[in-house]
N, C-alpha and C. Protein backbone atom coordinates (compact mmCIF):
# COMPACT_ATOMS: atom_id res chain seq x y z
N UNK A 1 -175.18 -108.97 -21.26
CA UNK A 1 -173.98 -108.86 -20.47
C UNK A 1 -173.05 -110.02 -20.85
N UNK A 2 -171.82 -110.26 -21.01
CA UNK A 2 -170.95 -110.80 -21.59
C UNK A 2 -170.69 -111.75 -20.07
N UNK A 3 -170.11 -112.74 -20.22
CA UNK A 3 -169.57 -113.50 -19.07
C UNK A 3 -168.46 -114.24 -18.95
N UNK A 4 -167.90 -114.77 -18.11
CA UNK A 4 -166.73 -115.08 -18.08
C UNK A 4 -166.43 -116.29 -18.89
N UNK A 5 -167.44 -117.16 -19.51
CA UNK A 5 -167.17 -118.09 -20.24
C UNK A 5 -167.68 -117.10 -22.02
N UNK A 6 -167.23 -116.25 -21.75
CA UNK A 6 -167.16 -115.51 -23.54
C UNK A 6 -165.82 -115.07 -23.83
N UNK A 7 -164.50 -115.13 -22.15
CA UNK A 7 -163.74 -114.50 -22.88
C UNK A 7 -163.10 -114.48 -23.76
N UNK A 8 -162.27 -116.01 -23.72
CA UNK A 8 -161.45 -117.00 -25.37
C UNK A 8 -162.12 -116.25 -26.35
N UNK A 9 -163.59 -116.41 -26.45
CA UNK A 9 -164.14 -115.75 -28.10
C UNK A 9 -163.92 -114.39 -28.15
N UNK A 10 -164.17 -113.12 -26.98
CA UNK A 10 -164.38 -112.36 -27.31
C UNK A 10 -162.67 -111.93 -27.68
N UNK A 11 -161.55 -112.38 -26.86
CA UNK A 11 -160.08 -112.00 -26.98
C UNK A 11 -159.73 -112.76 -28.51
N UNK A 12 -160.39 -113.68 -28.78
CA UNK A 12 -160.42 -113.92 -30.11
C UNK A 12 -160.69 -112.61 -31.51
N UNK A 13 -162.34 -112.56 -30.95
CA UNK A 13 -162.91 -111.73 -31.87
C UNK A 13 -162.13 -110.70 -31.97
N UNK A 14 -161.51 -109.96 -30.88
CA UNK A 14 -160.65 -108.52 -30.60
C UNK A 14 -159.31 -108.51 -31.64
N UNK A 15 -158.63 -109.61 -31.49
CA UNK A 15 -157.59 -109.71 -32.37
C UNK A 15 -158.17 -109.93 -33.72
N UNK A 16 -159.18 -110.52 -34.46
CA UNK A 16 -159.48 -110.62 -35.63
C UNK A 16 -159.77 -109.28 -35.92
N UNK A 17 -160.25 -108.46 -35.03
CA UNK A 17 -160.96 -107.10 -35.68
C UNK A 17 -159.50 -106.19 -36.18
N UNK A 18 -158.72 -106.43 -34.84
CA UNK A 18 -157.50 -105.72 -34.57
C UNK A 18 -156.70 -105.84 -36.24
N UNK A 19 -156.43 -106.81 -36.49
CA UNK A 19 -155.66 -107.50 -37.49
C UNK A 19 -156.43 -107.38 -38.45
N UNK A 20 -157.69 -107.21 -38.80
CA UNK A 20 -158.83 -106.42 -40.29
C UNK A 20 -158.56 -105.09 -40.29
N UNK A 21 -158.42 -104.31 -38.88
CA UNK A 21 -157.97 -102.93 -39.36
C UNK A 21 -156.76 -102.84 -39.53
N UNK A 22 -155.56 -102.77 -39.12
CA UNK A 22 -154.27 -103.04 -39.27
C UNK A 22 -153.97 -103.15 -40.91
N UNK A 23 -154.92 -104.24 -41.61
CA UNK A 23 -154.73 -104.82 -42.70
C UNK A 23 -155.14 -103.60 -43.90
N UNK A 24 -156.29 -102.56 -43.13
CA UNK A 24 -156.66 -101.65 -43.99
C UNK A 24 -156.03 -100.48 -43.43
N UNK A 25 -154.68 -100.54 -42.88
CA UNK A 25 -153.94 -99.25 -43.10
C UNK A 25 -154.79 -98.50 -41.47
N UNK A 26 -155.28 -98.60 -40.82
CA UNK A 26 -155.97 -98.43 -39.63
C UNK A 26 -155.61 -98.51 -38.17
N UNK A 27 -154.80 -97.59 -37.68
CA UNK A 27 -153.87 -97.90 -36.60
C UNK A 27 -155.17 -97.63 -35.74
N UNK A 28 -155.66 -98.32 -35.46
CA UNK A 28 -156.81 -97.71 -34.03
C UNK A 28 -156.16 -99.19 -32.69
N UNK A 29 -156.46 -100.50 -32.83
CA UNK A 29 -155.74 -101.33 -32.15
C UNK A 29 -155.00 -102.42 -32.93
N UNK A 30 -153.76 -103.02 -31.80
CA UNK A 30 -152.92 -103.95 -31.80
C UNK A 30 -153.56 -105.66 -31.34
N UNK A 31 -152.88 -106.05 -31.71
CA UNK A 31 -153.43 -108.01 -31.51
C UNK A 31 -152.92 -107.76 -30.57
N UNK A 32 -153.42 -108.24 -29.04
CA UNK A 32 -152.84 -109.04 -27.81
C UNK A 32 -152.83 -107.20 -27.25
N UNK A 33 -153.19 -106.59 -27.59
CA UNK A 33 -153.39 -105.40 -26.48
C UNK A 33 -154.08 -105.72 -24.98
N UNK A 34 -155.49 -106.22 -25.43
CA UNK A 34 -156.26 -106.54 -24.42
C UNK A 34 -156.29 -107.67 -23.97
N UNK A 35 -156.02 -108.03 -23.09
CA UNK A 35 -155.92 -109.67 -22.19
C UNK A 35 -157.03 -110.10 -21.46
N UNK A 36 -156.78 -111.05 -21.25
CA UNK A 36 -158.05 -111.80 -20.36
C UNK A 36 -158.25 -111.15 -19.62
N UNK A 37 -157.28 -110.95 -18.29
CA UNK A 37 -157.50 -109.97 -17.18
C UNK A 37 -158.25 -108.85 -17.57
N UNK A 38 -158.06 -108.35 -18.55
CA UNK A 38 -158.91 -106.74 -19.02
C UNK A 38 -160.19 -107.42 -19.15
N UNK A 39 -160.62 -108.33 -20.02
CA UNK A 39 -161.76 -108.61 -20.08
C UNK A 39 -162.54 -109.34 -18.58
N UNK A 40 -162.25 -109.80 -18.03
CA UNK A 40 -162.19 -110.25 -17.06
C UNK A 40 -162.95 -108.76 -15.64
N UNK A 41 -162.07 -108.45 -15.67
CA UNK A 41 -162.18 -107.17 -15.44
C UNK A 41 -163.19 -106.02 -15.52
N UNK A 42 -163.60 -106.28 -16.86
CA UNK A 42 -165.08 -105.04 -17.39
C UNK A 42 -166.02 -106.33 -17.07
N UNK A 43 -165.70 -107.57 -17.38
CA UNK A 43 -167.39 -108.08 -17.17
C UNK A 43 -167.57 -108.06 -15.30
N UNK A 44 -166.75 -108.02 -14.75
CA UNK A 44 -167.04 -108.25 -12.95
C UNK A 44 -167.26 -107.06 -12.73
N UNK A 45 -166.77 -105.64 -13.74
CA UNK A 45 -167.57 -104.56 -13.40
C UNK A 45 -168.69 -104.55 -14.29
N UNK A 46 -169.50 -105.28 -14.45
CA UNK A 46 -170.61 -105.12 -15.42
C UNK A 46 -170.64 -103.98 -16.56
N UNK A 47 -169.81 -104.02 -17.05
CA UNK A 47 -169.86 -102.52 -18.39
C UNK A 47 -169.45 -103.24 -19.95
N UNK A 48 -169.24 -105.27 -19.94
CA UNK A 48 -169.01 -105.11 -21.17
C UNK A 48 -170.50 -105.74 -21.45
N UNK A 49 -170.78 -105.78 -23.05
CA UNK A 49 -171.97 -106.31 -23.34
C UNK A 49 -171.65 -107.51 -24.81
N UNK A 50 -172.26 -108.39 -24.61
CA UNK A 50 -171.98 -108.54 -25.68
C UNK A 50 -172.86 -108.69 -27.20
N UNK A 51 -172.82 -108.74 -28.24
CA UNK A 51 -174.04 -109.17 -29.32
C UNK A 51 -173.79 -110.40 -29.90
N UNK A 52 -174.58 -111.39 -29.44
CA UNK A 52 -174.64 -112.64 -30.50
C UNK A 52 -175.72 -112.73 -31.48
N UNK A 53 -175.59 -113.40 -32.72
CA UNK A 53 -176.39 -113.91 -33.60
C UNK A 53 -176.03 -115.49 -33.57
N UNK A 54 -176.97 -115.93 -34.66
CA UNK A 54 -177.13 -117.84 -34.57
C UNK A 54 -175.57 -118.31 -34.73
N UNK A 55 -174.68 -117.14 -35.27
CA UNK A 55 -173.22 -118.03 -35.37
C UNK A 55 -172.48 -117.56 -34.18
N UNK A 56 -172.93 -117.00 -33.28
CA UNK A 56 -172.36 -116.50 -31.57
C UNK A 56 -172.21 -115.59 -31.49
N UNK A 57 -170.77 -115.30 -30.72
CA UNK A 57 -170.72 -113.65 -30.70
C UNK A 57 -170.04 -112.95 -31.70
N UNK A 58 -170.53 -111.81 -31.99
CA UNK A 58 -170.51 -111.21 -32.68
C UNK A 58 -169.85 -110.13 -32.81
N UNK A 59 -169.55 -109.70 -31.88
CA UNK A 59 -169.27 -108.11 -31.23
C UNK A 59 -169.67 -107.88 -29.62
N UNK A 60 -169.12 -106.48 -29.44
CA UNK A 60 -168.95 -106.13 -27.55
C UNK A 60 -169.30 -104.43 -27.99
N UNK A 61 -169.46 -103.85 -26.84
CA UNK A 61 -169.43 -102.88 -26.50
C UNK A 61 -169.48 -102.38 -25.34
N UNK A 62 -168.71 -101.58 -24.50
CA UNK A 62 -168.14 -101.53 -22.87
C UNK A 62 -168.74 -100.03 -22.58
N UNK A 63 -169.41 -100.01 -22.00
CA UNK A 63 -170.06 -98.36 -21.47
C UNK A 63 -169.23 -98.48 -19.82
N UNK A 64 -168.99 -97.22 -19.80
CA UNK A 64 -168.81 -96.73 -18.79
C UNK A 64 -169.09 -95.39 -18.09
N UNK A 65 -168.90 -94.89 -16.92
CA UNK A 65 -169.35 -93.73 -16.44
C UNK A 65 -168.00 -92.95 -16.22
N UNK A 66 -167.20 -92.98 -16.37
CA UNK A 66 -166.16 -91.78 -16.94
C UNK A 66 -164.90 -92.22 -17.60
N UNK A 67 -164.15 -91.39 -18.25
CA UNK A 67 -163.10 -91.98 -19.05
C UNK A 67 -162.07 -90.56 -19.13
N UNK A 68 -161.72 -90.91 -17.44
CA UNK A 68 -160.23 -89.47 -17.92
C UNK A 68 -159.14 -89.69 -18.71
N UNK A 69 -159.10 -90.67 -19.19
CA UNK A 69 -157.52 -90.61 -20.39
C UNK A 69 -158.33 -90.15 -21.51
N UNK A 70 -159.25 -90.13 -21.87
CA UNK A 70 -159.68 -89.34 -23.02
C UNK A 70 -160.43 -88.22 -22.86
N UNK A 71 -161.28 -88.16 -21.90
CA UNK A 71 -161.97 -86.83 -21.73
C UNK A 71 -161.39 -85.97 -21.16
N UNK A 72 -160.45 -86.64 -19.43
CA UNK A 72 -160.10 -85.40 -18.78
C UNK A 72 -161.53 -86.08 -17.41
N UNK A 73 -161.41 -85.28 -16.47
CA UNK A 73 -162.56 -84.87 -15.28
C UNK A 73 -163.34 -84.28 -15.77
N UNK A 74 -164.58 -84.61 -15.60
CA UNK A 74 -165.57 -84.30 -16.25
C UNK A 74 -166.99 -84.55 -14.86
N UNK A 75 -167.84 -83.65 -15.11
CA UNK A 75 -169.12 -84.10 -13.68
C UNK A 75 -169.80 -85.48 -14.53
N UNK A 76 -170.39 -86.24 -13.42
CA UNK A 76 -170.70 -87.49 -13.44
C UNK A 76 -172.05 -87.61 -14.56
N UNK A 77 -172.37 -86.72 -15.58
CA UNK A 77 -173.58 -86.34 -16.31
C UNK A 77 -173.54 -87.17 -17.65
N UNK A 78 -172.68 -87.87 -17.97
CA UNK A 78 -172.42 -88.89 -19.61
C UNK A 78 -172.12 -90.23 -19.22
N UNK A 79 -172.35 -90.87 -19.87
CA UNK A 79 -171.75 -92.28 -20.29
C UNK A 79 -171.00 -92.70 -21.78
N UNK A 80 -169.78 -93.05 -21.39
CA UNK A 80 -168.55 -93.37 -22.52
C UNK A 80 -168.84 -95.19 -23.25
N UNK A 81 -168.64 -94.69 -23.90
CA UNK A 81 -168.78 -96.18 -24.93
C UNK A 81 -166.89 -96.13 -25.24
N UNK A 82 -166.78 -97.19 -25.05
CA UNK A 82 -165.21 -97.81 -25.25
C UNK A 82 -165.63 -99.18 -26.34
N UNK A 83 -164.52 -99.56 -26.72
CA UNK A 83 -163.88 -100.62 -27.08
C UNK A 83 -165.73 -101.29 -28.05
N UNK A 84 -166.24 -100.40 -28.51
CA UNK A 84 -167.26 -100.53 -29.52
C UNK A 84 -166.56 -101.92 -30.69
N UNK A 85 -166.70 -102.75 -31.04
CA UNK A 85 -166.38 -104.06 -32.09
C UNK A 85 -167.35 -104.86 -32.78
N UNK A 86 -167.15 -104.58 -33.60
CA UNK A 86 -167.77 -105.74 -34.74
C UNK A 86 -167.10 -106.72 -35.35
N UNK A 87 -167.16 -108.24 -35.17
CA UNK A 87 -166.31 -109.33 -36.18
C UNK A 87 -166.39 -108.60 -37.59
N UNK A 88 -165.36 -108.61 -38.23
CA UNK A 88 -164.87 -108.53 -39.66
C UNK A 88 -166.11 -109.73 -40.29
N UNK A 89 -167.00 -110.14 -39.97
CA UNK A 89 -167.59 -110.62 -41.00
C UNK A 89 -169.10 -110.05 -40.87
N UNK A 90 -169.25 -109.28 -39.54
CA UNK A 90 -170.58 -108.73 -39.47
C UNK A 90 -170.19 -106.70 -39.97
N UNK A 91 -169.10 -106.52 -40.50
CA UNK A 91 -168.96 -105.35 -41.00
C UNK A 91 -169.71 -104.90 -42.04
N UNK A 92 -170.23 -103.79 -41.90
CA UNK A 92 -171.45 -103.08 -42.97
C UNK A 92 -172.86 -103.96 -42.59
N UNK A 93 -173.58 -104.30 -41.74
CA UNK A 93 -174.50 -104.90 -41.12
C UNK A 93 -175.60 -104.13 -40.46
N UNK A 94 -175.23 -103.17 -39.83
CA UNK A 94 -175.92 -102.27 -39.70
C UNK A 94 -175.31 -102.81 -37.92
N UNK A 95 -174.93 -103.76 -37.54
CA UNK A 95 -174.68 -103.77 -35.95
C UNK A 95 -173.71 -103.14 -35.40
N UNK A 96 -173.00 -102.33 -35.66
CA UNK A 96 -172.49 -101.03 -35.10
C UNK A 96 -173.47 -99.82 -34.60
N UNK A 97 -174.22 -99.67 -35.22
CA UNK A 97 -175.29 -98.78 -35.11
C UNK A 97 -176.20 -99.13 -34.36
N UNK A 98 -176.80 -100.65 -34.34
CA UNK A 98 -177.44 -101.49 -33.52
C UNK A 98 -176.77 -101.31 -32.45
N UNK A 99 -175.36 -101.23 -31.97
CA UNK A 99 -174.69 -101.43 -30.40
C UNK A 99 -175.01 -99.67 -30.27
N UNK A 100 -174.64 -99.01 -30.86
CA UNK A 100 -174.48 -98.05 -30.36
C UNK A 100 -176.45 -97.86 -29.88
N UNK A 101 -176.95 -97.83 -30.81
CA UNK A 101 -178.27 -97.39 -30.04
C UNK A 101 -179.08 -97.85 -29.14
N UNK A 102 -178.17 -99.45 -28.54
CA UNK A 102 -178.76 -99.46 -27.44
C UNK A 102 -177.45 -99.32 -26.16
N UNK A 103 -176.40 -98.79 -26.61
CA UNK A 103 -175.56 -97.83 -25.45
C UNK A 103 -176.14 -96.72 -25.02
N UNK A 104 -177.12 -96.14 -26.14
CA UNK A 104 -177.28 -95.19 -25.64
C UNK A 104 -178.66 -95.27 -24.97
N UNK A 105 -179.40 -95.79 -25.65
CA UNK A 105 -180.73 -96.32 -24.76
C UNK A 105 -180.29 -96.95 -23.36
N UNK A 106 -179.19 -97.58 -22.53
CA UNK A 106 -178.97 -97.86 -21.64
C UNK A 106 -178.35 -96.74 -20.90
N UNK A 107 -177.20 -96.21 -21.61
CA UNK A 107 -176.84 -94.68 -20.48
C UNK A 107 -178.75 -94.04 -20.13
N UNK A 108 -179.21 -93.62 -21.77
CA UNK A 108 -180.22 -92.25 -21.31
C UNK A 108 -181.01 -93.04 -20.10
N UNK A 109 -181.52 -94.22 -19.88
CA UNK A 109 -182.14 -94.76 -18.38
C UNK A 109 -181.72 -94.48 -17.47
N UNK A 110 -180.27 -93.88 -17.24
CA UNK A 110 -179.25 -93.76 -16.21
C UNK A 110 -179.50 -91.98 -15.76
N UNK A 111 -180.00 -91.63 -16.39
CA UNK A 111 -180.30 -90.52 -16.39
C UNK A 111 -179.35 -89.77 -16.88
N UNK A 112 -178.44 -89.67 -17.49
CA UNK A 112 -177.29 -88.71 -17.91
C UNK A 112 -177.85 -88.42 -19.35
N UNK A 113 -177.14 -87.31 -19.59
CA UNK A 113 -177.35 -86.15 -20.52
C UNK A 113 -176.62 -86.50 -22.18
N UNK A 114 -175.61 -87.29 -21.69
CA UNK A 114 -174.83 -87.66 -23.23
C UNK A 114 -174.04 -88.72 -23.16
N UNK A 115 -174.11 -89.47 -24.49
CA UNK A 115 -173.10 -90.64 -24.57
C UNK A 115 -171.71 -89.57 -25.11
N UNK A 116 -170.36 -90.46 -24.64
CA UNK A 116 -169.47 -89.84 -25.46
C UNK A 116 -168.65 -91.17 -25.73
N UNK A 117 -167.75 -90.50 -26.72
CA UNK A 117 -167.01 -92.00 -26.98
C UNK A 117 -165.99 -90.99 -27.84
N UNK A 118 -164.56 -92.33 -28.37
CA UNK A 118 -163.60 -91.26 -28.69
C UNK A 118 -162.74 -92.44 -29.94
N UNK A 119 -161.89 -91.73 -30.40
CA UNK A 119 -161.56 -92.60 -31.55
C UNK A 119 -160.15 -91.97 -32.02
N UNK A 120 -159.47 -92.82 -32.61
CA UNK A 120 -157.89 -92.55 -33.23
C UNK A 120 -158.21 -91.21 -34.41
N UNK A 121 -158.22 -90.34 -33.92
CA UNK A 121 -158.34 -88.85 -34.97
C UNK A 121 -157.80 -89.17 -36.60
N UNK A 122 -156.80 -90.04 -36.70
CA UNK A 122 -156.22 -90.76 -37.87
C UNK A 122 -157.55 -91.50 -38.65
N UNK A 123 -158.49 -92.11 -38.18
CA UNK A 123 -159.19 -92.99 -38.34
C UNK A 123 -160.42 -92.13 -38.76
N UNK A 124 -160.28 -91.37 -40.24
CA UNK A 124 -161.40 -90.54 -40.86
C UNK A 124 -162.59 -91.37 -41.24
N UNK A 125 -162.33 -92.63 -41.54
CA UNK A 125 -163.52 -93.55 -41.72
C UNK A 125 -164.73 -93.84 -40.79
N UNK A 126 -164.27 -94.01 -39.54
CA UNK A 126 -164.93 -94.44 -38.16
C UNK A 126 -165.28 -92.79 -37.44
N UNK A 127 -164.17 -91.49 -37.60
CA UNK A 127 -165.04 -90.37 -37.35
C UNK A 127 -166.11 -90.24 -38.27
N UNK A 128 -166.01 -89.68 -39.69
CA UNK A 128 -167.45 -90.02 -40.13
C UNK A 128 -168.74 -91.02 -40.17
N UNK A 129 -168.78 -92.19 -39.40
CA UNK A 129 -169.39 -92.81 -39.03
C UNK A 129 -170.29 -92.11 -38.00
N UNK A 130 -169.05 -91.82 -36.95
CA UNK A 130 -170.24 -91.21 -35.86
C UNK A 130 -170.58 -89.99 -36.13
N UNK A 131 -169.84 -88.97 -36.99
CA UNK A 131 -170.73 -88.19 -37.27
C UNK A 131 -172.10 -88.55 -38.00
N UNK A 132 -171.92 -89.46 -39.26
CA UNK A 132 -172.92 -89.97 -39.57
C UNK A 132 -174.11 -90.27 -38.49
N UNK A 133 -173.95 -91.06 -37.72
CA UNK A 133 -174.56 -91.57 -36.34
C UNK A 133 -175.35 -90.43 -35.53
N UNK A 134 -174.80 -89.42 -35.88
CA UNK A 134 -175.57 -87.90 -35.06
C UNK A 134 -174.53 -87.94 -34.13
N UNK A 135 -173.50 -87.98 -33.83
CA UNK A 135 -172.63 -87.43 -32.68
C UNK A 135 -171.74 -86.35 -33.43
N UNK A 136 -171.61 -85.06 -32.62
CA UNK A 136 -171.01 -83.91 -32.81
C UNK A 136 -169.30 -84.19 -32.44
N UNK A 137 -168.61 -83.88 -33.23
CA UNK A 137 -167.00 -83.59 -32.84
C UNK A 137 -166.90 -82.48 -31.67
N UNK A 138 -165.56 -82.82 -31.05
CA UNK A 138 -166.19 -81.58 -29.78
C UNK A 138 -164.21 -81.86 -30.17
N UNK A 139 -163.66 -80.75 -29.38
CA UNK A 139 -162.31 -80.30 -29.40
C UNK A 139 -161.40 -81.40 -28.55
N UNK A 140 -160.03 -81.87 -29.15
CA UNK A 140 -159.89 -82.53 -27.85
C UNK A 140 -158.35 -82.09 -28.05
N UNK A 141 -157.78 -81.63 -26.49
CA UNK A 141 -156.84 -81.40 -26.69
C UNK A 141 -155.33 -82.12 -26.75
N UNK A 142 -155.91 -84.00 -27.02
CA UNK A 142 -155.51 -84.93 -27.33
C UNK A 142 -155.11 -84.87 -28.88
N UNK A 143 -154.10 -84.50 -29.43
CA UNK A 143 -154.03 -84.33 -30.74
C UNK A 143 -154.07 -85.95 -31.70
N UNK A 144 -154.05 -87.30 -30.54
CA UNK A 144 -154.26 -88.38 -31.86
C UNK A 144 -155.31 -88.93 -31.26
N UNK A 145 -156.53 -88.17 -30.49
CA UNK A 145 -157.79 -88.86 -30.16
C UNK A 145 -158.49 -87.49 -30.57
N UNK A 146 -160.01 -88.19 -31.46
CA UNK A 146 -161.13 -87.64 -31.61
C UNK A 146 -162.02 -87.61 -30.86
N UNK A 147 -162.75 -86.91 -30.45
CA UNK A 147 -163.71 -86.74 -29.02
C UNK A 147 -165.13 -86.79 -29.58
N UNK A 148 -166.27 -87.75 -29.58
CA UNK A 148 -167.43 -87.12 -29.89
C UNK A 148 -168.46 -87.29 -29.13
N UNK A 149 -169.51 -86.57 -29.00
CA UNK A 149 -170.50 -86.51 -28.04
C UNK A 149 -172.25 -86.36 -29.02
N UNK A 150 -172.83 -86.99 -28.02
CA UNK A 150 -174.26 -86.81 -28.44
C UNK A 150 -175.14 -86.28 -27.25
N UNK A 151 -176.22 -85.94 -27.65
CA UNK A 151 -177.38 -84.94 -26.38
C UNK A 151 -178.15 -86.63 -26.35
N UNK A 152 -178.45 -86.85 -25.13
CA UNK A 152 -179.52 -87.68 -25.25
C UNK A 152 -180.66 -86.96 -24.77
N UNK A 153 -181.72 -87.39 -25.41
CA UNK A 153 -183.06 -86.73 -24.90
C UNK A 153 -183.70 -87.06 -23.70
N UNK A 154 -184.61 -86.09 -23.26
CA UNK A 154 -184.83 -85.98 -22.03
C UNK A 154 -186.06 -87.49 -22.12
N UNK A 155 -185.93 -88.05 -21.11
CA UNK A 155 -187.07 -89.02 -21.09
C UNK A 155 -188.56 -88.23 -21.01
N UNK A 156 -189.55 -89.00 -21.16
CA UNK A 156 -190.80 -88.48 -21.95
C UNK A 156 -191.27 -88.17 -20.18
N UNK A 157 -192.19 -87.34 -19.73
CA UNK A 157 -192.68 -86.52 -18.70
C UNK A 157 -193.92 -87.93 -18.65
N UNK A 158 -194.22 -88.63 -17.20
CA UNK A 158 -195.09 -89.79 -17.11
C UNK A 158 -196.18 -88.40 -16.88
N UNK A 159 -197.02 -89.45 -17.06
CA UNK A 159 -198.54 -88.29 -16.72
C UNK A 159 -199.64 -89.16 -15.94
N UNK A 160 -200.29 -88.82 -15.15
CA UNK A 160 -201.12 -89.57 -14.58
C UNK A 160 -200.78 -90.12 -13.17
């Protein structure tokens, strides 16, 4: 869980990522979009997380339990991964994949049925990722957001 003495780094890290994609032609975010208050904000609702290694943090990833600007109303059965980041120096690391699989190992405990998460439809690099990742494209009638979803599996039946 990320805390209030991570935000400087993490509003740091956000603009470095912001400004690596930008740089590769990548409109997904802007420098200074997200402010303290925002961060501020997801950690007092407990939904951001963060990943450090021996050089700190590293990256975030923000789950939540619904997301109508991209999905729409939806029954309370998924958990949304937002604002998924990796520092520009832990890119191709395999810790994107690392956050995501334990987003989703933390929703499927929750008992819900699917992670979803969503992405700049422009941004063919990062959709094939999660398709890569096993998440299915699903329709969105957001024409500059990509919608994707995964099944999480049913937890294992205790016995005894």
């Amino acid at each position: 869980m990320a805390g209030r003495d991570d935000i400087d780094t993490l509003l740091a890290l956000r603009d470095a990522v912001a400004v690596d994609l930008l740089g590769r032609g990548i409109l997904q975010w802007n420098p200074g979009e997200v402010t303290a208050d925002d961060l501020d904000g997801w950690i007092q609702s407990s939904s951001l997380f963060a990943a450090e290694s021996d050089s700190g943090l590293v990256g975030s990833v923000r789950v939540g339990w619904s997301d109508p600007d991209a999905w729409g109303r939806r029954p309370d059965a998924a958990g949304y991964v937002k604002d998924l980041m990796i520092g520009p120096a832990e890119r191709g690391s395999g810790l994107g994949l690392e956050l995501l699989g334990w987003a989703e190992s933390y929703i499927g405990r929750t008992g819900r049925h699917w992670i979803r998460l969503d992405c700049a439809s422009s941004n063919l690099r990062l959709c094939r990722y999660y398709t890569d990742a096993g998440f299915r494209r699903v329709e969105s009638k957001n024409l500059d957001r990509a919608l994707f979803e995964k099944t999480l599996e049913a937890p294992a039946a205790r016995i005894g």
